[in-house]
N, C-alpha and C. Protein backbone atom coordinates (compact mmCIF):
# COMPACT_ATOMS: atom_id res chain seq x y z
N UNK A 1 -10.05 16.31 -5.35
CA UNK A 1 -9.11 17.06 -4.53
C UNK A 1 -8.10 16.10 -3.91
N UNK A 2 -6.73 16.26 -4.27
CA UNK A 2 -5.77 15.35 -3.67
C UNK A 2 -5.35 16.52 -2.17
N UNK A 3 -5.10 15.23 -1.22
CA UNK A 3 -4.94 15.89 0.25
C UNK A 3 -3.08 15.12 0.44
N UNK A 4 -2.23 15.81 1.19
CA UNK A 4 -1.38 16.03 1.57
C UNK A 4 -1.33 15.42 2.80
N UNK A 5 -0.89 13.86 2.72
CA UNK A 5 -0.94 13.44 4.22
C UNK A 5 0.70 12.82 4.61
N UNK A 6 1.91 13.14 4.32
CA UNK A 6 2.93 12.86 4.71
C UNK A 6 3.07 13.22 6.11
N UNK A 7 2.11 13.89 6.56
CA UNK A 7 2.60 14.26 7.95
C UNK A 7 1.97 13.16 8.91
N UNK A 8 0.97 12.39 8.53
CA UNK A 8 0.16 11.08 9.05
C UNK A 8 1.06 9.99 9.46
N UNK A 9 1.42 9.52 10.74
CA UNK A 9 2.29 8.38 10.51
C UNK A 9 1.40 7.20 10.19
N UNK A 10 1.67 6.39 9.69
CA UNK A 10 1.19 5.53 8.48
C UNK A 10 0.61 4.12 10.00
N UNK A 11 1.06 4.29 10.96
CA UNK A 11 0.43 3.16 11.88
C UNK A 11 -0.38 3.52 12.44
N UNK A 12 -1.08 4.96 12.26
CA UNK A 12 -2.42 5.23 12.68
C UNK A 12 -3.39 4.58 11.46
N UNK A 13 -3.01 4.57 10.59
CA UNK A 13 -4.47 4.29 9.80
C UNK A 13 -3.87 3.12 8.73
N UNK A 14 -3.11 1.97 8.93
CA UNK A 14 -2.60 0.12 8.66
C UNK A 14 -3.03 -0.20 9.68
N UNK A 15 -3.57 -1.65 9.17
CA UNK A 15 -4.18 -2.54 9.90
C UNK A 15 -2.85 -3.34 10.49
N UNK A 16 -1.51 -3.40 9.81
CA UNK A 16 -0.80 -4.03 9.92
C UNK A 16 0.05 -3.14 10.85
N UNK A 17 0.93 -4.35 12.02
CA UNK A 17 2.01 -3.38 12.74
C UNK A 17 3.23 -3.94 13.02
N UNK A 18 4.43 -3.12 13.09
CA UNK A 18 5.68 -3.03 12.71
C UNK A 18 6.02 -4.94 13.32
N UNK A 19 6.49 -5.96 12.71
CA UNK A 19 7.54 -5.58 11.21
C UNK A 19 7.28 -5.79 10.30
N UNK A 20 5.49 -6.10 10.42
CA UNK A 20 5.50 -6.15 8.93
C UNK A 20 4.73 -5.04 8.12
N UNK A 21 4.95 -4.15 8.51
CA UNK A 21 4.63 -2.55 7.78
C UNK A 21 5.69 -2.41 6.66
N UNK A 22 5.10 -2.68 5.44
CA UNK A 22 5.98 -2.32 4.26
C UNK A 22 5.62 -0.95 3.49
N UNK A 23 5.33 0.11 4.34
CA UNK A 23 5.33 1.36 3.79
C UNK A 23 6.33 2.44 4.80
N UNK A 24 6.77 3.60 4.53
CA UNK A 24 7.37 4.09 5.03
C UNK A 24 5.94 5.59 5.41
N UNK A 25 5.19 5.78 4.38
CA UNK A 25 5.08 7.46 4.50
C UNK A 25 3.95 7.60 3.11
N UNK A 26 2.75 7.77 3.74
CA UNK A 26 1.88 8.08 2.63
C UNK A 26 1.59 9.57 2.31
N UNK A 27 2.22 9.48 0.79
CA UNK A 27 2.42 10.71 -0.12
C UNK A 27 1.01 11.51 -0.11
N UNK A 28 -0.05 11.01 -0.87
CA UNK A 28 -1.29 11.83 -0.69
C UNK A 28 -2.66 10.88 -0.85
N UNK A 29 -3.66 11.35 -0.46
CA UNK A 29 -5.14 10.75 -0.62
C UNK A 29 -5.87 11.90 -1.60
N UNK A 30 -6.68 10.81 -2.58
CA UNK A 30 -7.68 11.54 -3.12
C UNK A 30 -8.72 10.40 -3.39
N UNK A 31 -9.78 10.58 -3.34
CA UNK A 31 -10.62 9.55 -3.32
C UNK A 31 -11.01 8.42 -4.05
N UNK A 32 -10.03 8.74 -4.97
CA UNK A 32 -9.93 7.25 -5.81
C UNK A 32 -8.49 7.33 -6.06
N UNK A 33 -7.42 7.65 -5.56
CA UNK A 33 -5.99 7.18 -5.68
C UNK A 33 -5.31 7.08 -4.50
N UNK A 34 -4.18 6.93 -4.35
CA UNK A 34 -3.68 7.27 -3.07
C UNK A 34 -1.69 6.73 -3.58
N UNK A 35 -0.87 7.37 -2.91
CA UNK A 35 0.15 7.20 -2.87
C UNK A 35 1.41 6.71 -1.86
N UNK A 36 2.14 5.88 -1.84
CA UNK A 36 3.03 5.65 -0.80
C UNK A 36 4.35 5.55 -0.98
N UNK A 37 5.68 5.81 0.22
CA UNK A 37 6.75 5.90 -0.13
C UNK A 37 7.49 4.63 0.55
N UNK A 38 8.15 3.68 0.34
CA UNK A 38 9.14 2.52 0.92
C UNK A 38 10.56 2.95 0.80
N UNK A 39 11.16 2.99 1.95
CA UNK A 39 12.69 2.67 1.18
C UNK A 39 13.39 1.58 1.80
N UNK A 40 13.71 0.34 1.16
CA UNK A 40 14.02 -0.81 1.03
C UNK A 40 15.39 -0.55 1.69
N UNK A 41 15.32 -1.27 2.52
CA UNK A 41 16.37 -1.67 4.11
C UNK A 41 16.84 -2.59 4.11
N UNK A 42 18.15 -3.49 4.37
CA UNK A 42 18.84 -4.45 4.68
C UNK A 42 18.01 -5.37 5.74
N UNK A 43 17.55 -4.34 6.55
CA UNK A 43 17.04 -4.93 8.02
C UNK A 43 15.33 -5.74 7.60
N UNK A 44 14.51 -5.39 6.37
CA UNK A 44 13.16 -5.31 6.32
C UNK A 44 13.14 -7.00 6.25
N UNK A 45 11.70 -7.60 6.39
CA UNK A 45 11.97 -9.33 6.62
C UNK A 45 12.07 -9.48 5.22
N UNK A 46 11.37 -8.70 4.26
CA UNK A 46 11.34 -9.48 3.03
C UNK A 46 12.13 -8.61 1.94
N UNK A 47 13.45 -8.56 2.43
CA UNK A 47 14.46 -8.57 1.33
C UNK A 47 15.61 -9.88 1.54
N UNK A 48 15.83 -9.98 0.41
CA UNK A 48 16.75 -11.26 0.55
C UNK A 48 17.53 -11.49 -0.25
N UNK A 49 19.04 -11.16 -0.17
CA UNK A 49 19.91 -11.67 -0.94
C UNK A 49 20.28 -9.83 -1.40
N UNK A 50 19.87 -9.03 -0.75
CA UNK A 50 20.33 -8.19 -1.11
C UNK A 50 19.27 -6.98 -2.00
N UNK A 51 18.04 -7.93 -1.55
CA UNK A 51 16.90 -7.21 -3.35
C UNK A 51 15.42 -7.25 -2.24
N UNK A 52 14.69 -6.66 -2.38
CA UNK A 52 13.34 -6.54 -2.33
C UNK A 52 12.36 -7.79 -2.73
N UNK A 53 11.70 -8.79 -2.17
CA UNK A 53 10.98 -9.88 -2.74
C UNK A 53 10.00 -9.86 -3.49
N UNK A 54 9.78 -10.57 -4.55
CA UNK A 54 8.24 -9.97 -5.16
C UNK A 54 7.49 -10.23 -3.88
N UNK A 55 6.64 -11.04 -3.11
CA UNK A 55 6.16 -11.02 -1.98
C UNK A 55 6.00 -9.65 -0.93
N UNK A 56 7.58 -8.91 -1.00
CA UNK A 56 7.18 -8.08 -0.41
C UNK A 56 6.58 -6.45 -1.40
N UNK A 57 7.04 -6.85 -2.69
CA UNK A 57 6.36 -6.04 -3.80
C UNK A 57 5.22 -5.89 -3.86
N UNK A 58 4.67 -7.29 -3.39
CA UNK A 58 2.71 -7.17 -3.52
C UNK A 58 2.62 -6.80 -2.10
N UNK A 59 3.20 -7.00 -1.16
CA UNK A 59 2.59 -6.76 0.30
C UNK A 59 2.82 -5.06 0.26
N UNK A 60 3.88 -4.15 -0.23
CA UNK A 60 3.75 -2.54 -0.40
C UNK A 60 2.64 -2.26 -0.78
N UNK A 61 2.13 -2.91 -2.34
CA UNK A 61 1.23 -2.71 -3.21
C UNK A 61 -0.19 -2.70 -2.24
N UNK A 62 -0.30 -3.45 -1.77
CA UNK A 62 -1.53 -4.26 -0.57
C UNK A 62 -1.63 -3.03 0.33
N UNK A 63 -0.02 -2.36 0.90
CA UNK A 63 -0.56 -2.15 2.15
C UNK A 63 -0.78 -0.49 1.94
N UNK A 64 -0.23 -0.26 0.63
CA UNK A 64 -0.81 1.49 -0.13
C UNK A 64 -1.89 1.22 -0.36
N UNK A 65 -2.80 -0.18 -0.75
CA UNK A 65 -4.58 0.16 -0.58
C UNK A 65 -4.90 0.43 0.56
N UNK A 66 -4.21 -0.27 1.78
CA UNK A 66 -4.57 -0.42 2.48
C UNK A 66 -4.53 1.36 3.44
N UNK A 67 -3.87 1.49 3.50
CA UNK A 67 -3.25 3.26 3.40
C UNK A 67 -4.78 4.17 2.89
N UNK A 68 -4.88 3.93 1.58
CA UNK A 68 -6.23 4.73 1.07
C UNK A 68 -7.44 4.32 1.86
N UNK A 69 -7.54 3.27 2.05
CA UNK A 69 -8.83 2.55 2.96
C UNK A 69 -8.76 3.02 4.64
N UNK A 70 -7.69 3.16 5.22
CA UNK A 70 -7.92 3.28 6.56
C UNK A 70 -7.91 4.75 6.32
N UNK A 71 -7.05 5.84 5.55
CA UNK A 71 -7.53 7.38 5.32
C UNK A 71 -9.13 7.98 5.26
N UNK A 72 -9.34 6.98 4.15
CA UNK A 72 -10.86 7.25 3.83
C UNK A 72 -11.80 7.07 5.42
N UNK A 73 -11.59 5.74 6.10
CA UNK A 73 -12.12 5.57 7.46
C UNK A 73 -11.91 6.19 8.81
N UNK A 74 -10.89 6.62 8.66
CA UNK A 74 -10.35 7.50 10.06
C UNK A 74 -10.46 9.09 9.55
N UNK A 75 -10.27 9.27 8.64
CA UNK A 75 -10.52 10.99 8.78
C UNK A 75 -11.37 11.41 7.54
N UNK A 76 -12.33 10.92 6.96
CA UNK A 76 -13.29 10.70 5.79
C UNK A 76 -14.25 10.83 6.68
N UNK A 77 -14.88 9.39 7.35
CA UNK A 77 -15.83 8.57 7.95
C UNK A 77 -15.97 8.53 9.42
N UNK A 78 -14.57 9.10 9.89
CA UNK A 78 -14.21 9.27 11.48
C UNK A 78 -14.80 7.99 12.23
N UNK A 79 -14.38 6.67 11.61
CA UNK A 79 -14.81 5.33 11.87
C UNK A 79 -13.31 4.74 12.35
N UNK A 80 -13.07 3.44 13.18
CA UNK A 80 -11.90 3.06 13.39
C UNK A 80 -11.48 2.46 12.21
N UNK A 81 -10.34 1.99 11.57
CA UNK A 81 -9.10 1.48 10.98
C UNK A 81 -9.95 0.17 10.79
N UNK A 82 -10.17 -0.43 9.35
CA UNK A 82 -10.90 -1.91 9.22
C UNK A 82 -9.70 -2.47 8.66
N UNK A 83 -9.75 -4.20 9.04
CA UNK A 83 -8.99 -5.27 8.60
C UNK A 83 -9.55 -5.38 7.04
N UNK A 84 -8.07 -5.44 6.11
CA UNK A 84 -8.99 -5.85 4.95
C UNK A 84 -7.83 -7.04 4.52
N UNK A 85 -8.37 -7.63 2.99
CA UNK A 85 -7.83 -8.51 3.20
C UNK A 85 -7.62 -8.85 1.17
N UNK A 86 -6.64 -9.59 0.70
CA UNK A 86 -6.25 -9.50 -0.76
C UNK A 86 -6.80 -10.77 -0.96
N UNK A 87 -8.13 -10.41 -1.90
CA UNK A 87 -8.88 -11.52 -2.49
C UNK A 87 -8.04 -12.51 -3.53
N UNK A 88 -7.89 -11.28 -4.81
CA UNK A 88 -6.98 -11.47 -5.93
C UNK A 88 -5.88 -10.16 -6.25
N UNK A 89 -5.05 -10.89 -6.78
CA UNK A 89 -3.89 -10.76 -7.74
C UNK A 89 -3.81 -10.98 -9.31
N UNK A 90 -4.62 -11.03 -9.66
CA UNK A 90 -5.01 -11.59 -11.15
C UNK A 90 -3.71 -11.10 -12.19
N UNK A 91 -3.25 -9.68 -12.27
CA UNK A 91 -3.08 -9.19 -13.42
C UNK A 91 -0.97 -8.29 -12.48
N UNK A 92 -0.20 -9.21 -12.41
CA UNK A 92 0.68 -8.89 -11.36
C UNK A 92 1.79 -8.86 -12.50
N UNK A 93 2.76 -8.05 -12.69
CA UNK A 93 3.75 -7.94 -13.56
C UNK A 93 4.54 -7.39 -13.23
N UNK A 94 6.47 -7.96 -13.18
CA UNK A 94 7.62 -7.11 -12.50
C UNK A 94 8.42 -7.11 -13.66
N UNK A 95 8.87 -5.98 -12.98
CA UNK A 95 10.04 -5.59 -14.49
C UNK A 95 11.30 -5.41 -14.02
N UNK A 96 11.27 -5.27 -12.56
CA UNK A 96 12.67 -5.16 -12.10
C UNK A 96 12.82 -5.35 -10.48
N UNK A 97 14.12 -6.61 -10.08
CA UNK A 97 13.77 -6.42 -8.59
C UNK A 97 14.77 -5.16 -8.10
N UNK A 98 14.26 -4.37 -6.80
CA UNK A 98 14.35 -3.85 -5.84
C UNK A 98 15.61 -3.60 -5.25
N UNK A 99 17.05 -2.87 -5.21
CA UNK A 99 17.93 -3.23 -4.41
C UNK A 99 17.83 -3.06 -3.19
N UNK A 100 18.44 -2.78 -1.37
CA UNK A 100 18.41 -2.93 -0.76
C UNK A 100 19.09 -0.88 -1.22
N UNK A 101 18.32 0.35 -0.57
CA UNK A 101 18.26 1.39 -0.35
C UNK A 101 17.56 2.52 -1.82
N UNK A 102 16.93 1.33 -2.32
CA UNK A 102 15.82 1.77 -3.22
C UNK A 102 14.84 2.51 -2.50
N UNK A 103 14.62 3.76 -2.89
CA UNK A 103 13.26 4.25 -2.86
C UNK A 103 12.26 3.98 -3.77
N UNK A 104 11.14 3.27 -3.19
CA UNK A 104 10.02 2.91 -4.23
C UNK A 104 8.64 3.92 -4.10
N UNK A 105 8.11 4.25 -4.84
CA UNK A 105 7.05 5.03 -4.79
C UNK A 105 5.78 4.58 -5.73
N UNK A 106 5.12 3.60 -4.54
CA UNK A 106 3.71 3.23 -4.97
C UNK A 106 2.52 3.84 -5.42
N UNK A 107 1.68 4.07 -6.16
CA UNK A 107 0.47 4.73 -6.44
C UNK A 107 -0.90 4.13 -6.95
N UNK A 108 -1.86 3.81 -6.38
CA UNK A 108 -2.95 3.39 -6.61
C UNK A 108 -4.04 3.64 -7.48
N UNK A 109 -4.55 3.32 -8.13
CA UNK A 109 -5.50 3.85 -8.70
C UNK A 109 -7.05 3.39 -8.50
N UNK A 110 -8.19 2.96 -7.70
CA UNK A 110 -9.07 2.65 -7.37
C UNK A 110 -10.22 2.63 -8.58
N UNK A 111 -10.15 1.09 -9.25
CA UNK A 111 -11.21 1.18 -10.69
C UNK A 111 -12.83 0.86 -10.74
N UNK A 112 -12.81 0.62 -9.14
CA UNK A 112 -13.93 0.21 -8.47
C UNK A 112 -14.37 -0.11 -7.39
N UNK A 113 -15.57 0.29 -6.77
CA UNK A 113 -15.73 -0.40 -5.51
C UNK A 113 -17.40 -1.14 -5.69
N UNK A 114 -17.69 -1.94 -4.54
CA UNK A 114 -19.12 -2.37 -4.64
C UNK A 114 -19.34 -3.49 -3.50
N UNK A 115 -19.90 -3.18 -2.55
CA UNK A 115 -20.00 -3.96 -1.62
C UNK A 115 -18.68 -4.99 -0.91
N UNK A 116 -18.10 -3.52 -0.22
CA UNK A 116 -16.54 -3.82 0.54
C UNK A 116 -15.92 -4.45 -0.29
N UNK A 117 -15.75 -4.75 -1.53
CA UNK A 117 -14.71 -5.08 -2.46
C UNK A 117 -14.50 -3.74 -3.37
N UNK A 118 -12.75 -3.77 -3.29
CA UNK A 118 -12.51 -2.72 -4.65
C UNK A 118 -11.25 -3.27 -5.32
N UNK A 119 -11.39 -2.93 -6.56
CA UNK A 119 -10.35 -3.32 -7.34
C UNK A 119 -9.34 -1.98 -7.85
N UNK A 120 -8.41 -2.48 -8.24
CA UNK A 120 -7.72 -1.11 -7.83
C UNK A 120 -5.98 -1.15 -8.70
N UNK A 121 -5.76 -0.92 -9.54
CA UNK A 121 -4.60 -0.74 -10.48
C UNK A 121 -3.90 -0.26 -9.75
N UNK A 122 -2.58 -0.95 -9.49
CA UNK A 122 -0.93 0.08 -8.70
C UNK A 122 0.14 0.04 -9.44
N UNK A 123 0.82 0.69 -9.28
CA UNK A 123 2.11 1.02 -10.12
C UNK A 123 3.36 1.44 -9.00
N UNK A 124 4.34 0.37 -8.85
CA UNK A 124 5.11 0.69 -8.14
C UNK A 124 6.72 1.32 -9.18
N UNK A 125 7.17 1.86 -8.83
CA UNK A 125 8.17 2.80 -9.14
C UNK A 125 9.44 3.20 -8.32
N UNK A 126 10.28 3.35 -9.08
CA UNK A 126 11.63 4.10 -8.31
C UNK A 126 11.76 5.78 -8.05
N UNK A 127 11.79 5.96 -7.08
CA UNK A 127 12.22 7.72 -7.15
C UNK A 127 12.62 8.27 -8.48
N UNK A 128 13.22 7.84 -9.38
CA UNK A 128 13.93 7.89 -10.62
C UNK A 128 13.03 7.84 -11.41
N UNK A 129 11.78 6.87 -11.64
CA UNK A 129 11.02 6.48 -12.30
C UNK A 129 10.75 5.33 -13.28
N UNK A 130 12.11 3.87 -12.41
CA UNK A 130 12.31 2.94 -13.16
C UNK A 130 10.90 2.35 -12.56
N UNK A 131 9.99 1.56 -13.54
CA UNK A 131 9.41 0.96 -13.36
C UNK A 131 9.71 -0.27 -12.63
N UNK A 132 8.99 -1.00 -11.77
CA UNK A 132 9.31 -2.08 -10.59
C UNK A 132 8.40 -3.14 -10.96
N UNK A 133 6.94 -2.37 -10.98
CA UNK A 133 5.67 -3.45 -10.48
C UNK A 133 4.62 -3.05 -11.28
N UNK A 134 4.02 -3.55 -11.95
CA UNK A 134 2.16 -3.26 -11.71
C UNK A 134 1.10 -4.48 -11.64
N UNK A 135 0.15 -4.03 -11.12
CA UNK A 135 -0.91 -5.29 -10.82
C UNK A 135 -2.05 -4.21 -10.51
N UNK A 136 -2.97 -5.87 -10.78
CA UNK A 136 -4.63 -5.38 -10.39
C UNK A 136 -4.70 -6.08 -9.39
N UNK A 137 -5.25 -5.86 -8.27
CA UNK A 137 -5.64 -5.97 -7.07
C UNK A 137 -7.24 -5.97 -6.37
N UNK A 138 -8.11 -6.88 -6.18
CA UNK A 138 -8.86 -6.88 -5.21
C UNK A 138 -8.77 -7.11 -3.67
N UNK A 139 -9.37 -6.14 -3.41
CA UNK A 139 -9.29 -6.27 -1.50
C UNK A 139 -10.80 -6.30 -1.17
N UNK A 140 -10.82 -7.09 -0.44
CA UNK A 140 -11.87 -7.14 0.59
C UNK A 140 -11.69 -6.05 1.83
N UNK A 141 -12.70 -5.31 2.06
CA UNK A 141 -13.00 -4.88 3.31
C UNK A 141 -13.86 -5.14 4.07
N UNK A 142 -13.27 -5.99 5.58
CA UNK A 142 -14.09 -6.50 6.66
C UNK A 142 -15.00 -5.37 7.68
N UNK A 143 -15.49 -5.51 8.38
CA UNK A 143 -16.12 -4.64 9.43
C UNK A 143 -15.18 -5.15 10.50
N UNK A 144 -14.27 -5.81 10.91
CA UNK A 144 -13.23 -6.02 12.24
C UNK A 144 -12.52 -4.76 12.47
N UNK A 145 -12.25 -4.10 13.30
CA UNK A 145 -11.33 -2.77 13.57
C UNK A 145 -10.19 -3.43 13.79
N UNK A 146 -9.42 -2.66 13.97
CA UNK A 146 -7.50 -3.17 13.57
C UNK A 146 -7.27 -3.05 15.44
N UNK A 147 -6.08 -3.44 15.49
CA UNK A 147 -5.55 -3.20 16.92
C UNK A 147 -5.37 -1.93 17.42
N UNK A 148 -5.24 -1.39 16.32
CA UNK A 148 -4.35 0.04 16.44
C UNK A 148 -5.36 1.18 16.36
N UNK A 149 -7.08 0.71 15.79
CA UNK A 149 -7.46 1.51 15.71
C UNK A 149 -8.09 2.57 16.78
């Protein structure tokens, strides 16, 4: 069952807080995917030169797991918001950088979990549907609660 959480502002349930929140608005949760929306700003720290950084490509990617993980914990588990943290990057591939009022639309795919580690396929994208990003991703999840939680 995919759930409808655009109405969630996204700093209730990131560990991370503003400026370095590289999501705008999470599209939906389902228990092994999850979705997020960016739109790439002049003002954000990690655009430069006019373009979106890979750096901040993996930190979206990171912080839409991170999005599915604090969903699952705050209104799943009704537990506070956990710190997690990017083990690996193993399998990271760009096809195109980012301009500065790009809408990107991240989506996760969760290929595993097992003792607070999950690995997890993303696909970042343009509103349009130009391909941007994909990578495999491990995250660690700590037992620390976030500031915010």
């Amino acid at each position: 069952m995919q759930i409808d959480t655009q109405h969630i502002p996204v700093q209730t349930i990131l560990p991370q807080l503003p400026p370095y929140v590289m999501v705008d608005k999470m599209l939906f949760y389902h228990p092994q995917k999850a979705g997020s929306e960016l739109l790439v700003s002049a003002n954000n720290y990690m655009v430069k030169d006019g373009f979106f950084t890979t750096g901040g490509i993996i930190e979206n990617m990171a912080q839409t797991c991170a999005l599915h993980i604090g969903y699952y914990n705050k209104y799943i588990l009704k537990n506070p918001v956990k710190i997690g943290y990017v083990a690996a990057v193993p399998a990271f591939e760009l096809h195109s950088m980012p301009k500065v009022g790009t809408m990107l639309k991240t989506q996760i795919e969760v290929l595993y979990t097992a003792m607070g580690m999950s690995k997890v396929q993303v696909t970042v994208q343009t509103a349009n549907g130009t391909l941007i990003a994909t990578a495999q991703i491990s995250i660690v999840e700590t037992n620390l609660p976030t500031q915010n939680s």
